[in-house]
N, C-alpha and C. Protein backbone atom coordinates (compact mmCIF):
# COMPACT_ATOMS: atom_id res chain seq x y z
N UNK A 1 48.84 -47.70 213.12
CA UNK A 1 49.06 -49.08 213.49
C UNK A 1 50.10 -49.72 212.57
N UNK A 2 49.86 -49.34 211.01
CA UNK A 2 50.30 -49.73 210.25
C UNK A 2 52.44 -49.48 210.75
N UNK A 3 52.53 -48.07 210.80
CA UNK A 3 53.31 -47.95 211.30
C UNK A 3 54.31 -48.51 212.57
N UNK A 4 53.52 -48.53 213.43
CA UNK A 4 53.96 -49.41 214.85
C UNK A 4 54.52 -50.87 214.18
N UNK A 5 54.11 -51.21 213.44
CA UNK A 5 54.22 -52.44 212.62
C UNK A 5 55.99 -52.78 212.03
N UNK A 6 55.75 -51.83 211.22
CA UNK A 6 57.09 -51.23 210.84
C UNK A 6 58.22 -51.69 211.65
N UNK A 7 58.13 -49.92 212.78
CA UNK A 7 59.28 -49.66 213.77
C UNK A 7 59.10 -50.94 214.48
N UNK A 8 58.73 -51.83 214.97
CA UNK A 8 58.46 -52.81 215.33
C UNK A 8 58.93 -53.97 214.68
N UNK A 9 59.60 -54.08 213.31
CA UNK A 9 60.01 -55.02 212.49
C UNK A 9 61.56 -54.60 212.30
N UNK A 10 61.55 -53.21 212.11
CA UNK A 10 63.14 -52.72 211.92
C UNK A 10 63.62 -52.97 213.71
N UNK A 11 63.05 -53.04 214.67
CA UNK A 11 63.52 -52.83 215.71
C UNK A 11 64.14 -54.05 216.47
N UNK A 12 63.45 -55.22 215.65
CA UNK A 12 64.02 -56.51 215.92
C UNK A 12 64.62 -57.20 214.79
N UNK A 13 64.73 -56.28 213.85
CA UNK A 13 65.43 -56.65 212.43
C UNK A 13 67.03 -56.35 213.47
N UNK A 14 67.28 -55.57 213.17
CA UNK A 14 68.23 -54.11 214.27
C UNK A 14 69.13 -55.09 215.35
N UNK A 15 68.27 -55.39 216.09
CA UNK A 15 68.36 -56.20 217.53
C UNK A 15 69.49 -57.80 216.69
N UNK A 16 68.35 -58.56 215.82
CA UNK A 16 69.24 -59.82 215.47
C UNK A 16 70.40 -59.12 214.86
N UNK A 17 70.77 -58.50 213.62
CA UNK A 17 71.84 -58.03 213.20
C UNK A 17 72.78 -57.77 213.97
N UNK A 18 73.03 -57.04 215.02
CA UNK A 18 73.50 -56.64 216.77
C UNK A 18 73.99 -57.94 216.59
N UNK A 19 72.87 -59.04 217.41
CA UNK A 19 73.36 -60.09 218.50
C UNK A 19 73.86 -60.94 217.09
N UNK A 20 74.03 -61.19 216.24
CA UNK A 20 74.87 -61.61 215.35
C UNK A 20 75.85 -61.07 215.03
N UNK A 21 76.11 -59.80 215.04
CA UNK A 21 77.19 -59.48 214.93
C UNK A 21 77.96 -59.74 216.30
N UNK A 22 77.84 -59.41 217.26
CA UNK A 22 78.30 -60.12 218.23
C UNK A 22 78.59 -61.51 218.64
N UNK A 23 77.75 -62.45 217.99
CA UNK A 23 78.10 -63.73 218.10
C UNK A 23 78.70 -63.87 217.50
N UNK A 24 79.32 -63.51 215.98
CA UNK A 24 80.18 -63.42 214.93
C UNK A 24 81.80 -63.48 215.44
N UNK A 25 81.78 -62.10 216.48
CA UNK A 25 83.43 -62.08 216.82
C UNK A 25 83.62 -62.41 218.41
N UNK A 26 82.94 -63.71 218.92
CA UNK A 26 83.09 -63.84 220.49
C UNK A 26 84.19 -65.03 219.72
N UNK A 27 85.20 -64.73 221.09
CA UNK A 27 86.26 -65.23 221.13
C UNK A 27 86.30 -66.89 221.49
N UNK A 28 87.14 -67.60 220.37
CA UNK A 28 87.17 -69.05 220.38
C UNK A 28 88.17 -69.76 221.62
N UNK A 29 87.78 -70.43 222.35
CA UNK A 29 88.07 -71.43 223.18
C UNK A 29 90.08 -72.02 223.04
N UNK A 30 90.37 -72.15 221.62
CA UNK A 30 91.33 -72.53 220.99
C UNK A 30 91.58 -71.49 219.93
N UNK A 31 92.99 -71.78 220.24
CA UNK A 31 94.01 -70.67 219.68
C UNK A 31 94.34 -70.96 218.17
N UNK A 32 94.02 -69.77 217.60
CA UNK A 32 94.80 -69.81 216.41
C UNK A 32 96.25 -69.39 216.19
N UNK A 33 96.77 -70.46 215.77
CA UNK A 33 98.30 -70.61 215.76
C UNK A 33 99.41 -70.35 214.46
N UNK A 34 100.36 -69.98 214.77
CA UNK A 34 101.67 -69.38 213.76
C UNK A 34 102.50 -70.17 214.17
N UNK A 35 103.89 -70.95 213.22
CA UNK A 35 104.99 -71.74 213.69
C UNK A 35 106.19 -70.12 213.29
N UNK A 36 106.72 -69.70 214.18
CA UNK A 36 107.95 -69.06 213.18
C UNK A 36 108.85 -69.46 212.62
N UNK A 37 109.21 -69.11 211.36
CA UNK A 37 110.71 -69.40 210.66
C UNK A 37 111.89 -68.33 211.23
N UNK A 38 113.05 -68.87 211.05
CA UNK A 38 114.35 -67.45 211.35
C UNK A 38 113.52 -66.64 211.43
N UNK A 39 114.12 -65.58 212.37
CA UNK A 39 113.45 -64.55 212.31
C UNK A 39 114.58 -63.69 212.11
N UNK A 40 114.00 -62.13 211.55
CA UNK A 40 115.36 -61.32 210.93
C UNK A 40 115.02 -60.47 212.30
N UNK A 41 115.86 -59.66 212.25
CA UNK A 41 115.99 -58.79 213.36
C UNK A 41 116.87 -57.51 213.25
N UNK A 42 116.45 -56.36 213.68
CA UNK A 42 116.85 -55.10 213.30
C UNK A 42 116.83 -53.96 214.29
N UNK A 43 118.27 -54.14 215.22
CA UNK A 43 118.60 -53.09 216.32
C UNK A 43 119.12 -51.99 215.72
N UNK A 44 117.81 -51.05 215.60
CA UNK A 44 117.90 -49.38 214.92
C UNK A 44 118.43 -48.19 216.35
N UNK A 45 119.56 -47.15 215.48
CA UNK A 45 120.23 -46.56 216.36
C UNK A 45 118.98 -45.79 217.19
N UNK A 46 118.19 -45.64 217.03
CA UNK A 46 116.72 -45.01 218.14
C UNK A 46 116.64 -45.91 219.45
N UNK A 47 117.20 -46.77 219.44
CA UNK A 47 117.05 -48.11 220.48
C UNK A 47 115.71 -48.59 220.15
N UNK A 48 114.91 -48.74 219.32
CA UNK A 48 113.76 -49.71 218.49
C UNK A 48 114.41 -51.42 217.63
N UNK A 49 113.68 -52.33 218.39
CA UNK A 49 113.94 -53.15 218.64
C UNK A 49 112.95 -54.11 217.03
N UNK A 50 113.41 -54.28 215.61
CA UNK A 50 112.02 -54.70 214.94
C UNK A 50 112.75 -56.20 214.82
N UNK A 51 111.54 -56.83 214.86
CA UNK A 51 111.92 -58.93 214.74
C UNK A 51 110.85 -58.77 213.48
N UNK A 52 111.12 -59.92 212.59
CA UNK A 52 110.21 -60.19 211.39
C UNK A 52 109.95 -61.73 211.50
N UNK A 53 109.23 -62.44 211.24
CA UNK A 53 109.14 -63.43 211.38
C UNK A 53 108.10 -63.88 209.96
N UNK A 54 108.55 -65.26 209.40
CA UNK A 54 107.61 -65.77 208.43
C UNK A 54 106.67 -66.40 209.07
N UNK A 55 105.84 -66.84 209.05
CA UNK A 55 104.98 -67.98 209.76
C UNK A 55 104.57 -68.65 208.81
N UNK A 56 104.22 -70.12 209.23
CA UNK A 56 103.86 -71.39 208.61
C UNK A 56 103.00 -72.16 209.65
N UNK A 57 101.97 -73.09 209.54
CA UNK A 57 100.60 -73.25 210.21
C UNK A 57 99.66 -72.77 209.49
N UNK A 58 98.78 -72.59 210.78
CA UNK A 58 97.31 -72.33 210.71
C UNK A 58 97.18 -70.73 210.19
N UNK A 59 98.10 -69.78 210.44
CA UNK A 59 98.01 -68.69 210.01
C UNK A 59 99.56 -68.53 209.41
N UNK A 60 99.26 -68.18 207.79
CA UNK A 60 100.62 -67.87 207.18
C UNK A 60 100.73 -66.84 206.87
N UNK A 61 102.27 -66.01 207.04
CA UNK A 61 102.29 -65.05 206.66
C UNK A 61 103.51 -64.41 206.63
N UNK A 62 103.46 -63.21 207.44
CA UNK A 62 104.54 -62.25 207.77
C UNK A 62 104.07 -61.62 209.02
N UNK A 63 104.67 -61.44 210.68
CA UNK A 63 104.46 -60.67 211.71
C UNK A 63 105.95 -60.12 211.70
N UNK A 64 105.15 -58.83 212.29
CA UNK A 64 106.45 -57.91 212.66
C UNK A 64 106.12 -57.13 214.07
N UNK A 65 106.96 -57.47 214.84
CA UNK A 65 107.04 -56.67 216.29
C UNK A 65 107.99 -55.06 216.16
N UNK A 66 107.05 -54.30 216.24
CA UNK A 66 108.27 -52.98 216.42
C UNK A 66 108.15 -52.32 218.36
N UNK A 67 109.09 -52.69 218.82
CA UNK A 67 109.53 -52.56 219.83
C UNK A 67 110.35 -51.62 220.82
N UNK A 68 110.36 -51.22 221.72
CA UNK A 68 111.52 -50.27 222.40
C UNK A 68 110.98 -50.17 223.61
N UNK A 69 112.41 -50.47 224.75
CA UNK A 69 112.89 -50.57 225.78
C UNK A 69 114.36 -50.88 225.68
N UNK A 70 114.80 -52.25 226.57
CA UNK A 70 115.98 -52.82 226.97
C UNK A 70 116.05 -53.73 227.37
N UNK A 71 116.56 -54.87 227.03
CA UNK A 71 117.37 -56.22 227.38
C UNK A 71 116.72 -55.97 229.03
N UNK A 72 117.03 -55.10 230.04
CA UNK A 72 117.45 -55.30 231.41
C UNK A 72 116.06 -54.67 231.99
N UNK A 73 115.27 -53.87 231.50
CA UNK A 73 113.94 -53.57 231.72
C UNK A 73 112.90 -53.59 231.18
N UNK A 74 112.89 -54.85 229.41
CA UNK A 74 111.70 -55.15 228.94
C UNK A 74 111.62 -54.78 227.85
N UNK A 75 110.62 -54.80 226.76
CA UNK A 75 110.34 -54.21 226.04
C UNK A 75 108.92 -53.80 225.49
N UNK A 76 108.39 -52.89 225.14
CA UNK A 76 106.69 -52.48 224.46
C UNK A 76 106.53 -52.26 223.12
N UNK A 77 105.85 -52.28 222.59
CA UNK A 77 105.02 -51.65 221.74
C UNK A 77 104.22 -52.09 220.53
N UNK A 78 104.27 -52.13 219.25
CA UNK A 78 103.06 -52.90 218.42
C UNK A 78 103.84 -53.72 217.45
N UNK A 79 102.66 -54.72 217.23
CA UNK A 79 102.72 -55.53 215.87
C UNK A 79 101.34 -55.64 215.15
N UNK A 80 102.24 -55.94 213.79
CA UNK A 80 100.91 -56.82 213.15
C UNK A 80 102.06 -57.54 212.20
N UNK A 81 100.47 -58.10 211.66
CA UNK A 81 100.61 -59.59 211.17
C UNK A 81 99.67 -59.84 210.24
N UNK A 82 100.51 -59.64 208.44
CA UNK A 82 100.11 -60.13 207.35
C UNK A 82 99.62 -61.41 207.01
N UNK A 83 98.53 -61.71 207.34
CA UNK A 83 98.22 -62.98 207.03
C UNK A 83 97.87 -63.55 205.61
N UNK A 84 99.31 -64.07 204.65
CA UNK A 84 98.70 -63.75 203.11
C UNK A 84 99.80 -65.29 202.74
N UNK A 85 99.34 -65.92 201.96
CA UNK A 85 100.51 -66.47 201.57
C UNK A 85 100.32 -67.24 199.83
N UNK A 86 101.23 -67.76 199.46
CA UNK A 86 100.88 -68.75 198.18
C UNK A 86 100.73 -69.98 197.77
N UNK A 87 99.59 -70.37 197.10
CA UNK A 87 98.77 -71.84 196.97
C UNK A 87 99.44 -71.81 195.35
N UNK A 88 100.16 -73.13 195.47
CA UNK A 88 100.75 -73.28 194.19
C UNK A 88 99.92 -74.81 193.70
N UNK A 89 98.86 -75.25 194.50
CA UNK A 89 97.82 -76.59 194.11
C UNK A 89 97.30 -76.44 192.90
N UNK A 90 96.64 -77.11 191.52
CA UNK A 90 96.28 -76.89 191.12
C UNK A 90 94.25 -76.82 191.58
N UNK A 91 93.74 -75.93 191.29
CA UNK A 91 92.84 -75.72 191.87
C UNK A 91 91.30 -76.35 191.15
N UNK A 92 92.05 -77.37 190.29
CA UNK A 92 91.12 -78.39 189.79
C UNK A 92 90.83 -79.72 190.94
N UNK A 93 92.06 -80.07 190.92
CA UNK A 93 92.32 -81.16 191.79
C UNK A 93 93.00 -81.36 192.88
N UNK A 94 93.41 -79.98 193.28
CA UNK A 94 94.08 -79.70 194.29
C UNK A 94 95.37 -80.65 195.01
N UNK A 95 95.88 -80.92 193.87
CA UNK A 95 96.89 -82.17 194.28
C UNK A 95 98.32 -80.57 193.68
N UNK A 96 99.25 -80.70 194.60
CA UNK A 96 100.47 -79.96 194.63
C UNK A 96 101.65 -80.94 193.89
N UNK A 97 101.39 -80.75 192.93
CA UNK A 97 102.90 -82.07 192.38
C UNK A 97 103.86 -80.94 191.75
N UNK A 98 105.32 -81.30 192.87
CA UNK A 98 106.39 -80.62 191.93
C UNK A 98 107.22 -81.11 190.62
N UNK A 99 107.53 -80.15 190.30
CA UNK A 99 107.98 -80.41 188.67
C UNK A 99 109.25 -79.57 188.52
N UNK A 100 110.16 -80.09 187.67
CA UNK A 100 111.25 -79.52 187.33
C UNK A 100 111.20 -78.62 186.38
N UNK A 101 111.89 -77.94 186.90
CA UNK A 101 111.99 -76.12 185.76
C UNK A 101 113.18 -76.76 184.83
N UNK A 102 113.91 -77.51 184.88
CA UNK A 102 115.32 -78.17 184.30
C UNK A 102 115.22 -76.81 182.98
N UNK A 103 116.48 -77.60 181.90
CA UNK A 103 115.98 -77.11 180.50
C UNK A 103 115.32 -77.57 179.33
N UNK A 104 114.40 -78.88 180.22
CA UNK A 104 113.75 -79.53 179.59
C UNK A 104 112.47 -78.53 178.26
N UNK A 105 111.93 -79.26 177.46
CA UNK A 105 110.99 -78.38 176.44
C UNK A 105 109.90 -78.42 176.68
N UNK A 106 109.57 -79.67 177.66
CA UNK A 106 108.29 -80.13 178.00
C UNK A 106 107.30 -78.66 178.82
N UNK A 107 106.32 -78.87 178.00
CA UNK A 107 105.05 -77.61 178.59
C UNK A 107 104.63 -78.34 179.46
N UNK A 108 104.33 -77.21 180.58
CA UNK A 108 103.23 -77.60 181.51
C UNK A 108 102.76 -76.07 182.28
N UNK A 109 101.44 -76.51 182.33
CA UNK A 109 100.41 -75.71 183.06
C UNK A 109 101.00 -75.08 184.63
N UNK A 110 101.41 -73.72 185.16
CA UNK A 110 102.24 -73.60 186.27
C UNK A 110 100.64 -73.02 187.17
N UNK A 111 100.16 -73.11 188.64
CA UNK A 111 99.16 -72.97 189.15
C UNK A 111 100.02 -71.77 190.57
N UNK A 112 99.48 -70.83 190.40
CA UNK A 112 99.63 -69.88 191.35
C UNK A 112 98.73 -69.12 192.19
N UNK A 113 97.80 -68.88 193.16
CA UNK A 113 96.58 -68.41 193.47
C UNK A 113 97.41 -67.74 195.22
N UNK A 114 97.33 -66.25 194.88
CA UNK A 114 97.73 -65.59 196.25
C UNK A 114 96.63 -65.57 197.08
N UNK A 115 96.48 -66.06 198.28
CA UNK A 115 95.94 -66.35 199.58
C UNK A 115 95.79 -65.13 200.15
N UNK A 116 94.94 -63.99 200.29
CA UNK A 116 95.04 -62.97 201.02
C UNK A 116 93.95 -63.10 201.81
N UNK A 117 94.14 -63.22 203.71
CA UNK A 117 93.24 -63.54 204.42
C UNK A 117 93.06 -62.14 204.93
N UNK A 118 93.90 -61.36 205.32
CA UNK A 118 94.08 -60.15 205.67
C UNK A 118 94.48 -60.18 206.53
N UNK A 119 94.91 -58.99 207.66
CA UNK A 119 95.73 -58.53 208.52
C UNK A 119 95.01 -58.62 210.11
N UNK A 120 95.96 -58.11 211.49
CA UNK A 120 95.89 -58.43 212.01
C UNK A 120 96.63 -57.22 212.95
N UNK A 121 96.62 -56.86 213.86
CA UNK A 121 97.08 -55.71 214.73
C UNK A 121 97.04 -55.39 216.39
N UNK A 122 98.23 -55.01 217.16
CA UNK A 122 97.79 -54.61 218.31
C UNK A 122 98.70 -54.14 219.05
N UNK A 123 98.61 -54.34 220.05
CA UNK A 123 100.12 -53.85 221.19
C UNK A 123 100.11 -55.07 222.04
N UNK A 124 102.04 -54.79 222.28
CA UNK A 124 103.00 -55.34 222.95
C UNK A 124 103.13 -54.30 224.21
N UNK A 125 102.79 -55.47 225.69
CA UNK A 125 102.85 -54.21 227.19
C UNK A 125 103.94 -54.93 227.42
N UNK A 126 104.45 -56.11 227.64
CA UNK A 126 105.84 -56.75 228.15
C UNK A 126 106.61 -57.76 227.73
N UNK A 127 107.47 -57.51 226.85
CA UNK A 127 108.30 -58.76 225.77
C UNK A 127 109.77 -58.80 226.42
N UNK A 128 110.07 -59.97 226.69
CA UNK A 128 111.31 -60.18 226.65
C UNK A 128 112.44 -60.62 225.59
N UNK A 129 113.34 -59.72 225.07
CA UNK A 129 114.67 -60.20 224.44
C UNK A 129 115.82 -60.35 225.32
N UNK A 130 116.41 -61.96 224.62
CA UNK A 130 117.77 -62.19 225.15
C UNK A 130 119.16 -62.15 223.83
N UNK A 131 119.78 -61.29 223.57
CA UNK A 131 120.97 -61.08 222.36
C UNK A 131 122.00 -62.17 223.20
N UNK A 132 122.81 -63.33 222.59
CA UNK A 132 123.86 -63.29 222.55
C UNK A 132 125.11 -62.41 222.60
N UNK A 133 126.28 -62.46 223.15
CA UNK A 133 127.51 -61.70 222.62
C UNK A 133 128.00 -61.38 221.47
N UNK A 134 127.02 -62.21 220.18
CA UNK A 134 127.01 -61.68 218.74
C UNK A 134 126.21 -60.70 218.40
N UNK A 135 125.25 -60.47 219.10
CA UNK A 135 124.25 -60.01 218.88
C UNK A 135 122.83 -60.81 218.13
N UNK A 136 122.98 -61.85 217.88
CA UNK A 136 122.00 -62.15 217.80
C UNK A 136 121.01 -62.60 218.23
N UNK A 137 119.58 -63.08 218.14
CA UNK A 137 118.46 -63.09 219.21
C UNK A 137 118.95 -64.60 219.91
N UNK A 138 118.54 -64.67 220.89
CA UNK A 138 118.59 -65.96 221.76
C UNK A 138 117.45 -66.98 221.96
N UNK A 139 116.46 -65.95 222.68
CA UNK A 139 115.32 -65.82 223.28
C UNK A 139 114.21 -64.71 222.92
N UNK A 140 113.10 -64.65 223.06
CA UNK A 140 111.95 -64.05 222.98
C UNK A 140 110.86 -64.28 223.58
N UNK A 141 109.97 -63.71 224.51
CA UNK A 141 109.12 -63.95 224.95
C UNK A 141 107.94 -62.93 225.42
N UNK A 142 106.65 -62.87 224.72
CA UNK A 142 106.13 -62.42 224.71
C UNK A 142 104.72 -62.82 225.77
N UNK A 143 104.43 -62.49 226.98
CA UNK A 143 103.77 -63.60 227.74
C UNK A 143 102.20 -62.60 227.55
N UNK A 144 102.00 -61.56 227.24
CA UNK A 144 100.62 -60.74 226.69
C UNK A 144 100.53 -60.28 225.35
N UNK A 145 99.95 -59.97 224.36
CA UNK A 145 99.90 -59.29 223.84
C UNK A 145 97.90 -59.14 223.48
N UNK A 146 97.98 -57.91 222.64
CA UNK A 146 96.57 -57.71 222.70
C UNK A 146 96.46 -57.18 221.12
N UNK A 147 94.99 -57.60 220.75
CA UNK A 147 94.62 -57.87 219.37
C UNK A 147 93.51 -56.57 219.43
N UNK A 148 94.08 -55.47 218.51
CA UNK A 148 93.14 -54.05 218.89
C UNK A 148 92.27 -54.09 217.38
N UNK A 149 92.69 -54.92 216.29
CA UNK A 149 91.76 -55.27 215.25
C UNK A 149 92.05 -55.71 213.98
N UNK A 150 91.54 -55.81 212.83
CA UNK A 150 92.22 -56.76 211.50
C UNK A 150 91.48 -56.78 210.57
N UNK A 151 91.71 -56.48 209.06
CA UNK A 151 91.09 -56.27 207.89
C UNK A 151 90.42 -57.91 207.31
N UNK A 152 89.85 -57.52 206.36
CA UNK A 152 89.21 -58.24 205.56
C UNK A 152 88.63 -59.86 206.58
N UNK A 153 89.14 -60.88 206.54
CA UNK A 153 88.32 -61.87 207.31
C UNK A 153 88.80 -61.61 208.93
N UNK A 154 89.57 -60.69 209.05
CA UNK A 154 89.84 -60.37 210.51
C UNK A 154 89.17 -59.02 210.79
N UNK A 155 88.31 -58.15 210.04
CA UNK A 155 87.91 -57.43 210.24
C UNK A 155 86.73 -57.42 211.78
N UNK A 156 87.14 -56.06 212.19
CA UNK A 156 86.24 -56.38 213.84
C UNK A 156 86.85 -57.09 214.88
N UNK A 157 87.88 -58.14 215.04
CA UNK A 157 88.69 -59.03 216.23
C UNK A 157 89.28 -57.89 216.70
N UNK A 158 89.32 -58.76 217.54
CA UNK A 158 89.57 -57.90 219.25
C UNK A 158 90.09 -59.79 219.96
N UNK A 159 91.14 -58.81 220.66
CA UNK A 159 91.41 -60.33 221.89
C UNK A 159 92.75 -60.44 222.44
N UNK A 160 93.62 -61.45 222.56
CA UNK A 160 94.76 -61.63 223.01
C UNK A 160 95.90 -62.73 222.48
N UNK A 161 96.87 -62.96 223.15
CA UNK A 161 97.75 -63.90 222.73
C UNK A 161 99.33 -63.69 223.58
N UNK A 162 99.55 -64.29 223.02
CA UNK A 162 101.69 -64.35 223.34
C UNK A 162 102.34 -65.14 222.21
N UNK A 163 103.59 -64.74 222.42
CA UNK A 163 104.27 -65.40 221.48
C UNK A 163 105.53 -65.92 222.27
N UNK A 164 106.33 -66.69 221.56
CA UNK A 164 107.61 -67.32 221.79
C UNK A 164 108.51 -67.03 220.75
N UNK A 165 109.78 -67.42 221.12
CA UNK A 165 110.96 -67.49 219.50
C UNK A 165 110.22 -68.57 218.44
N UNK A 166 109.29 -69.66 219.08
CA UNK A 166 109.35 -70.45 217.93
C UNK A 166 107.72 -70.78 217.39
N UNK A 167 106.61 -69.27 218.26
CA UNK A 167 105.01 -69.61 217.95
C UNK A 167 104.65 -68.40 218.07
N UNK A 168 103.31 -68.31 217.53
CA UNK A 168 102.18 -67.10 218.06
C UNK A 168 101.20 -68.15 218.10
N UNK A 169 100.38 -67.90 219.23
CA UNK A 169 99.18 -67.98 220.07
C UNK A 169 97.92 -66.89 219.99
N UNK A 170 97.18 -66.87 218.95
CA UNK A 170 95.78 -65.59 219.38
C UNK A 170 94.46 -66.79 219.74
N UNK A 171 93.78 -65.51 220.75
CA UNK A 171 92.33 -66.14 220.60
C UNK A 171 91.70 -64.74 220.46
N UNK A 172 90.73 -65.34 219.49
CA UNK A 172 90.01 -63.91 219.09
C UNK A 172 88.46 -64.91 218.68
């Protein structure tokens, strides 16, 4: 009996852990969002297509699309996306006041704390690039992409998104 007791306690111990973990990574209603900065861009003689982008927002970092197709029939394949950046606040008072490096003598306390949220990953099925006659990017448009998973506070996501030349869009 004593036993039944037990398997009977681990079995709905088991069960909540499950449905919490599952409630943990069901996908939010509203998008978590990236602004891009310039983006660099790198047409490799393989015909692989890589864009880099900084982001600033709700998620900061570094995404990188590595890509291959053509301008005239599309393009596929994966990214991810470093989500890490630097808090220069002081973390007493969290007030950010800049200060001059001049060649002044005056000491002061410098506050640096790297932000590592962790990463982020998936595939690209249909992106559009538009090059100028310089070659440089025009346009970008990414109207799917899919979120296959992501370390540390992204660990376990799963989901979707798109991007533009000037955003990323996930819901996870």
């Amino acid at each position: 009996m004593r036993l039944l007791a037990v398997v009977s306690f681990l079995v709905l111990a088991l069960g909540a852990a499950v449905t919490s973990a599952v409630q943990a990574h069901t996908p939010s209603p509203d998008p978590q969002t990236a602004l891009f900065v310039t983006p660099r861009v790198d047409r490799l003689a393989d015909g692989r297509v890589v864009l880099s982008f900084d982001t600033i927002g709700g998620l900061r970092g570094v995404l990188t699309f590595d890509l291959r197709g053509s301008e005239a029939n599309g393009y596929s394949g994966t990214w991810a996306f470093m989500v890490s950046h630097h808090d220069y606040s002081n973390p007493t008072t969290g007030d950010d006041v800049p200060h001059d490096h001049g060649g002044g003598t005056q000491l002061h306390q410098e506050h640096l704390r790297v932000i590592q949220l962790g990463s982020l990953r998936g595939a690209v099925t249909t992106a559009n690039l538009t090059f100028g006659a310089d070659g440089a990017l025009v346009d970008f448009v990414v109207p799917s992409l899919t979120i296959s998973g992501g370390t540390l506070e992204f660990a376990g996501v799963h989901g979707h998104g798109s991007a533009t030349l000037n955003a990323l869009s996930l819901f996870f």
